[in-house]
C-alpha atoms as a PDB file:
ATOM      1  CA  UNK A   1       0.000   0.000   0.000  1.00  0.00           C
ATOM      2  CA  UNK A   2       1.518   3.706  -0.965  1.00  0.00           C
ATOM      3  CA  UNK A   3       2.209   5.916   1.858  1.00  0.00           C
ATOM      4  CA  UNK A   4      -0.610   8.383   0.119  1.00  0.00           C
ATOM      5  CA  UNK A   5      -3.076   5.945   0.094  1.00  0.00           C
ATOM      6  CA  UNK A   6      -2.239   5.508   3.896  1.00  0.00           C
ATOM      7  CA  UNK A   7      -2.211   8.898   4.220  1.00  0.00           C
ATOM      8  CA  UNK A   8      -5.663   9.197   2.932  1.00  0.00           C
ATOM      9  CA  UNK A   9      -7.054   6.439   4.910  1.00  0.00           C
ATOM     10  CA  UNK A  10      -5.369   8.289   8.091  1.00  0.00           C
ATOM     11  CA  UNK A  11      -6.806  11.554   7.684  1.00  0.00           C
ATOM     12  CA  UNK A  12     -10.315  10.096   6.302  1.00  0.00           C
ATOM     13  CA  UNK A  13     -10.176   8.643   9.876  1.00  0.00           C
ATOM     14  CA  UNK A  14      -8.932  11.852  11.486  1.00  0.00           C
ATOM     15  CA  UNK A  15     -11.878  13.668  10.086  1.00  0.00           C
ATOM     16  CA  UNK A  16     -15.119  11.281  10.764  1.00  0.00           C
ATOM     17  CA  UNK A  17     -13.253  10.855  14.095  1.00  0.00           C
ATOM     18  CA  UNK A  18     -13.277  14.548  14.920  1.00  0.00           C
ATOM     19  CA  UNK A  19     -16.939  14.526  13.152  1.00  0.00           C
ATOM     20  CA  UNK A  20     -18.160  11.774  15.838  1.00  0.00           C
ATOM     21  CA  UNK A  21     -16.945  13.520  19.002  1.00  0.00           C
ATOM     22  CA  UNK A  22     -18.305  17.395  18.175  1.00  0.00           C
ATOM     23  CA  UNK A  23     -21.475  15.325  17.456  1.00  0.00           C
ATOM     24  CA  UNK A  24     -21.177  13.709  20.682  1.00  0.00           C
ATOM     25  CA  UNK A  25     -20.566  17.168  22.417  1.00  0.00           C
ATOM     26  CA  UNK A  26     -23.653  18.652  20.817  1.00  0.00           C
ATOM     27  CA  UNK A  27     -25.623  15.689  21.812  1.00  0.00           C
ATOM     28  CA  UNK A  28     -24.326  15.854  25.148  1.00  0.00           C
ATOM     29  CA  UNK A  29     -24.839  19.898  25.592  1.00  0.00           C
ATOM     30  CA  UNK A  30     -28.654  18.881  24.462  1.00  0.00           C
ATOM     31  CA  UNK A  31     -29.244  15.842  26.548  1.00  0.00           C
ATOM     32  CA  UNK A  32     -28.523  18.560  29.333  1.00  0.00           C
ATOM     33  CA  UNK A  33     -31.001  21.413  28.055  1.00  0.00           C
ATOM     34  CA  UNK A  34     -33.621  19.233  27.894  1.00  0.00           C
ATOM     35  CA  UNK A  35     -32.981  16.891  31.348  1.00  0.00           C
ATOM     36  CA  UNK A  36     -35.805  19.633  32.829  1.00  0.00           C
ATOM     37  CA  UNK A  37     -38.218  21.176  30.671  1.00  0.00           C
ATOM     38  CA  UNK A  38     -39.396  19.801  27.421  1.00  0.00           C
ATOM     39  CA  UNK A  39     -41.098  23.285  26.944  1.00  0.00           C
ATOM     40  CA  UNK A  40     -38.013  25.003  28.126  1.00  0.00           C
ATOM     41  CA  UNK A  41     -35.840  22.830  25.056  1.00  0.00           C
ATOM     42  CA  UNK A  42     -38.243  23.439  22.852  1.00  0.00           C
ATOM     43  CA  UNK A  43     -39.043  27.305  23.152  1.00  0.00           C
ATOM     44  CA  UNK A  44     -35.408  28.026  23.809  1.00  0.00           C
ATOM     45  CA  UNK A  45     -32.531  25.737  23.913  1.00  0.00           C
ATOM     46  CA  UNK A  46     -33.164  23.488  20.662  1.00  0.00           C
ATOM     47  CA  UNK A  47     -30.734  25.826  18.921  1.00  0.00           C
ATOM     48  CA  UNK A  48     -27.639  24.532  20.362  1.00  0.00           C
ATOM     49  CA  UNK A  49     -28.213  21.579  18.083  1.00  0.00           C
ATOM     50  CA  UNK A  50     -27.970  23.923  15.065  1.00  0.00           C
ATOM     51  CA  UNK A  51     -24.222  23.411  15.599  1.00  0.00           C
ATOM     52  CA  UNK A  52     -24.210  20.518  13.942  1.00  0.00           C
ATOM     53  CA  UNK A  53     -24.938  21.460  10.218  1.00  0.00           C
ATOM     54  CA  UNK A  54     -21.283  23.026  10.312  1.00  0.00           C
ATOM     55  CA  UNK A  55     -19.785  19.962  11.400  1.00  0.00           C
ATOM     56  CA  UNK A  56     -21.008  18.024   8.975  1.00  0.00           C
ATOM     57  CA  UNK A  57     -20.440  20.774   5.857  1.00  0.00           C
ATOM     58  CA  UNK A  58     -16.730  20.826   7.921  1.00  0.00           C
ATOM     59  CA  UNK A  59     -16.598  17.134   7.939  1.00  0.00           C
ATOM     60  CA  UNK A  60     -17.899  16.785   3.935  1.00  0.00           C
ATOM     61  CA  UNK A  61     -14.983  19.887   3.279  1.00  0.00           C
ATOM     62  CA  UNK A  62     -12.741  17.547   5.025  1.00  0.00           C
ATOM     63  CA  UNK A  63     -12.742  14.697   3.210  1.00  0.00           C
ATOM     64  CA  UNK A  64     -13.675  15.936  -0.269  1.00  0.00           C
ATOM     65  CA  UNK A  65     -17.213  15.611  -1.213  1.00  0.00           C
ATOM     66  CA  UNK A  66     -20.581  17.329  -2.031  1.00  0.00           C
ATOM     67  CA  UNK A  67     -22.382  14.679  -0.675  1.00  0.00           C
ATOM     68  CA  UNK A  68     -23.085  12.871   2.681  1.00  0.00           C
ATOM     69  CA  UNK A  69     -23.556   9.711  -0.153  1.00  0.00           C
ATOM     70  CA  UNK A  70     -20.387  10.667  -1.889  1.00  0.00           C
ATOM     71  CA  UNK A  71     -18.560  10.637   1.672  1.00  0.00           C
ATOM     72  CA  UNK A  72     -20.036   7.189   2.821  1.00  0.00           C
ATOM     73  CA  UNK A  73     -18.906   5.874  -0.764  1.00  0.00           C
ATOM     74  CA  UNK A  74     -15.595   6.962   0.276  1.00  0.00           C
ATOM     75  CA  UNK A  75     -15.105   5.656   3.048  1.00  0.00           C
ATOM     76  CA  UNK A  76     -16.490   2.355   2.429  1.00  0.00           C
ATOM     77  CA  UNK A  77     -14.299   2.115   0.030  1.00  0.00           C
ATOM     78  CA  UNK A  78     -11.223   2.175   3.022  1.00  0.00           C
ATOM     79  CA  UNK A  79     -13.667   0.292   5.205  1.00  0.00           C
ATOM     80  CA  UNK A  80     -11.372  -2.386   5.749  1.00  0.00           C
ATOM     81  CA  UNK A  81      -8.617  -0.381   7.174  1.00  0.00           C
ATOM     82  CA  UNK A  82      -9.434  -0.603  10.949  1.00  0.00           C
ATOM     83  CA  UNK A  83      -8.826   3.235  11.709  1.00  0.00           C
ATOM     84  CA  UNK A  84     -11.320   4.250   9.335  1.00  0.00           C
ATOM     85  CA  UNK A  85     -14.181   1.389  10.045  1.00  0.00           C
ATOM     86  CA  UNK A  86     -13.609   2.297  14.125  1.00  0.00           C
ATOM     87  CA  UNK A  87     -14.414   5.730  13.016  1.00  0.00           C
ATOM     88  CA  UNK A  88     -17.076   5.498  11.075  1.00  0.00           C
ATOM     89  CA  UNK A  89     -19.049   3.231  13.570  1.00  0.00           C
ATOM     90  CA  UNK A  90     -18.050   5.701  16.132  1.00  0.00           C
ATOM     91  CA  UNK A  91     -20.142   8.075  14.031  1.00  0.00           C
ATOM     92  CA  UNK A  92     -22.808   5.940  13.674  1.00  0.00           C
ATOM     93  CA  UNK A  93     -23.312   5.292  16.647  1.00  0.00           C
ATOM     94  CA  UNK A  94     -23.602   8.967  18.488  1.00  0.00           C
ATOM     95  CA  UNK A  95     -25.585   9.061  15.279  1.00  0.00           C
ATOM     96  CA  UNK A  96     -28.242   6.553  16.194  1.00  0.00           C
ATOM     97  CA  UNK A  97     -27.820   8.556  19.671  1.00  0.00           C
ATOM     98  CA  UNK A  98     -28.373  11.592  18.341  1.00  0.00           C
ATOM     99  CA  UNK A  99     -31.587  10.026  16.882  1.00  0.00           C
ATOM    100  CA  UNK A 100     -33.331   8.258  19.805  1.00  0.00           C
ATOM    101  CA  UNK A 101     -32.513  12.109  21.973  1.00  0.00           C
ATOM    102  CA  UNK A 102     -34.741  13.119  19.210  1.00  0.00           C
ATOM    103  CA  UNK A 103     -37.644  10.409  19.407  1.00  0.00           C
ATOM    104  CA  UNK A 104     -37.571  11.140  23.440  1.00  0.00           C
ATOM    105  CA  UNK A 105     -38.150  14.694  22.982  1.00  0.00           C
ATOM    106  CA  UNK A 106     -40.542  14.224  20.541  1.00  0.00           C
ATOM    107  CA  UNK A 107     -42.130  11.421  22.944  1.00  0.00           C
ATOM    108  CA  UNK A 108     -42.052  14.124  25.894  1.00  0.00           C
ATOM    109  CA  UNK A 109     -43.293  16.856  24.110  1.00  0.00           C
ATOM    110  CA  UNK A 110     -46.276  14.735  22.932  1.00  0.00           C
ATOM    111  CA  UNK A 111     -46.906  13.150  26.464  1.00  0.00           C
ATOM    112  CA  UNK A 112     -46.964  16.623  27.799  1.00  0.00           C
ATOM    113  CA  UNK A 113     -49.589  17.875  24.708  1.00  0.00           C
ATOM    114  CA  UNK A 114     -51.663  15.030  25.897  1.00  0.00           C
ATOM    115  CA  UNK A 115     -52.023  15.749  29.554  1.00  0.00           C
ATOM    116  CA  UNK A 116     -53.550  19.258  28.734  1.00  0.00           C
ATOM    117  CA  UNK A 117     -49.564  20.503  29.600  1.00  0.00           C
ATOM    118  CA  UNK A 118     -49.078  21.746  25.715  1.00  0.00           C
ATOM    119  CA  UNK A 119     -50.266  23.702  23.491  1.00  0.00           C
ATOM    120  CA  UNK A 120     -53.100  20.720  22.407  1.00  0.00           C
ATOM    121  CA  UNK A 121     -51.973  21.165  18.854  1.00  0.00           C
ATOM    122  CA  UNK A 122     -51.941  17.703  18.076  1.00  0.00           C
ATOM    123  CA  UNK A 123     -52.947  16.146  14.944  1.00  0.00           C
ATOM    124  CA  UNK A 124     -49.866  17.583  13.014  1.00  0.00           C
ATOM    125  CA  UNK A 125     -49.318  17.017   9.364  1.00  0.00           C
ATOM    126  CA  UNK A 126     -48.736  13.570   7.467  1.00  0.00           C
ATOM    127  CA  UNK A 127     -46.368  12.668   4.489  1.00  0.00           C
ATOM    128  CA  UNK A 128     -47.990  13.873   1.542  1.00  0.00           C
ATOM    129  CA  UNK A 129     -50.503  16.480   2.948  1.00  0.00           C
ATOM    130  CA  UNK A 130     -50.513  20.108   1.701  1.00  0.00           C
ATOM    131  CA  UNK A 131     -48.533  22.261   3.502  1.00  0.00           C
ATOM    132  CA  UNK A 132     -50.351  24.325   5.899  1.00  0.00           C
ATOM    133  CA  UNK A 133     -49.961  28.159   4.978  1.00  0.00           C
ATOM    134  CA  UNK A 134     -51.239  28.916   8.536  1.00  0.00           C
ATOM    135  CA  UNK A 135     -48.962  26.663  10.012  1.00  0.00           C
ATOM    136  CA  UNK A 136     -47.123  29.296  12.912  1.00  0.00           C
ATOM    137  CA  UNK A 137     -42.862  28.900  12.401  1.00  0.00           C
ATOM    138  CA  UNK A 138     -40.268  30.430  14.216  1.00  0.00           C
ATOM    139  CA  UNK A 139     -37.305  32.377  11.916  1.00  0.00           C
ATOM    140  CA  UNK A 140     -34.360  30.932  13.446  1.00  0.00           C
ATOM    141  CA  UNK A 141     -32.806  34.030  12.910  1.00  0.00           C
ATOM    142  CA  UNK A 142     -35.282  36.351  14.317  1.00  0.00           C
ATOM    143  CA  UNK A 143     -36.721  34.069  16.941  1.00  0.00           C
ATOM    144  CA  UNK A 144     -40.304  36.129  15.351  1.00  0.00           C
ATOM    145  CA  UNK A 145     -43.096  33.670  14.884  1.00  0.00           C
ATOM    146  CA  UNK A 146     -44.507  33.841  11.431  1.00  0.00           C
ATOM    147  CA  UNK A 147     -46.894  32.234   9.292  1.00  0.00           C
ATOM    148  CA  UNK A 148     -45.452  28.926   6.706  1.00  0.00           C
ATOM    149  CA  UNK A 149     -47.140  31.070   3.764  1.00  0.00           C
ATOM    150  CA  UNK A 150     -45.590  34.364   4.331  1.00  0.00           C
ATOM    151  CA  UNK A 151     -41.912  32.342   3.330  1.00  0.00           C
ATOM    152  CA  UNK A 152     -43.387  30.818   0.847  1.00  0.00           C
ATOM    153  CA  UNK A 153     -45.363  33.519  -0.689  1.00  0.00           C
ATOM    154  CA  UNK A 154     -42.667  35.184  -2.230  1.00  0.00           C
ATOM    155  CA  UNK A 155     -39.061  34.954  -3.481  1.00  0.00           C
ATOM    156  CA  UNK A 156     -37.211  31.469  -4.058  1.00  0.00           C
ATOM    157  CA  UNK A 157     -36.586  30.219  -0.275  1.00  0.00           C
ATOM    158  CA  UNK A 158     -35.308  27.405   1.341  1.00  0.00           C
ATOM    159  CA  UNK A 159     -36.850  26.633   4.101  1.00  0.00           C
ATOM    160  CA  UNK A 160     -35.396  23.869   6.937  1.00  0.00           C
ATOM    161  CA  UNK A 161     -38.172  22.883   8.793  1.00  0.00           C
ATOM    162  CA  UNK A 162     -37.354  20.349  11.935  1.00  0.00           C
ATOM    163  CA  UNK A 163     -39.477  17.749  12.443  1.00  0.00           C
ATOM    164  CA  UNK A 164     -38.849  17.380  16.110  1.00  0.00           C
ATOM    165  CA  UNK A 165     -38.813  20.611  16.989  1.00  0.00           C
ATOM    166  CA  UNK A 166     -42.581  21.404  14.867  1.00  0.00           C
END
């Protein structure tokens, strides 16, 4: 094996390594925000997870692609080098983590709509449904609420909307 290709293989490692433990540290700083108040997370700490879109445009900058599919192609490609599958799995894992934080929030939040503690809003909006213009969203930026139609009224906008936070 060349010393680049061991190179590579080292600093694809170093990278999804680095990737795994900022996610951890996000995951960790949001496991603590919401230990009290699922209202509290909800209405005013969910932002510290916002961190983690830079990691992963870092981590995809790191390693050379465009593409969280073009980045798993890589490094299943260097799989077998031990370095890079630890890594990876390490990922992997604080990414199935990452996930079940977000199912218990979203479990909390509806337990608490439930017992009359919420706002009773409920129902919520299926795959496939129209989008509801009336549908009350909070700019990220501005913290204002405002209404799903008044972004989508005008201009071309892209528009993240976060499941477990809706």
């Amino acid at each position: 094996m060349s010393s680049e290709t061991t190179d590579a293989r080292r600093h694809l490692a170093s990278v999804v390594t680095a990737t795994a433990a900022s996610m951890e540290e996000i995951l960790a700083t949001a496991r603590l925000r919401a230990a009290g108040s699922v209202e509290e997370f909800l209405e005013r700490d969910y932002g510290c997870m916002g961190r983690a879109l830079g990691v992963y445009r870092d981590m995809l900058a790191g390693v050379g692609c465009a593409t969280r599919r073009q980045a798993e192609d890589a490094w299943g490609r260097c799989y077998a080098n031990r370095d890079v599958r630890e890594s990876v799995d390490d990922l992997l894992e604080v990414e199935g983590a990452w996930n079940a934080f977000l199912h218990d929030v979203d479990d909390r939040a509806r337990r608490r709509s439930n017992d009359g503690g919420g706002d009773g809003g409920g129902g919520g909006v299926e795959v496939g449904d129209p989008a509801p213009g009336d549908a009350r969203l909070r700019d990220a930026g501005t913290r204002a609420e405002v209404a799903l139609a008044d972004y989508l009224g005008g201009a071309a906008v892209v528009v993240v909307l976060l499941r477990h936070f809706a």
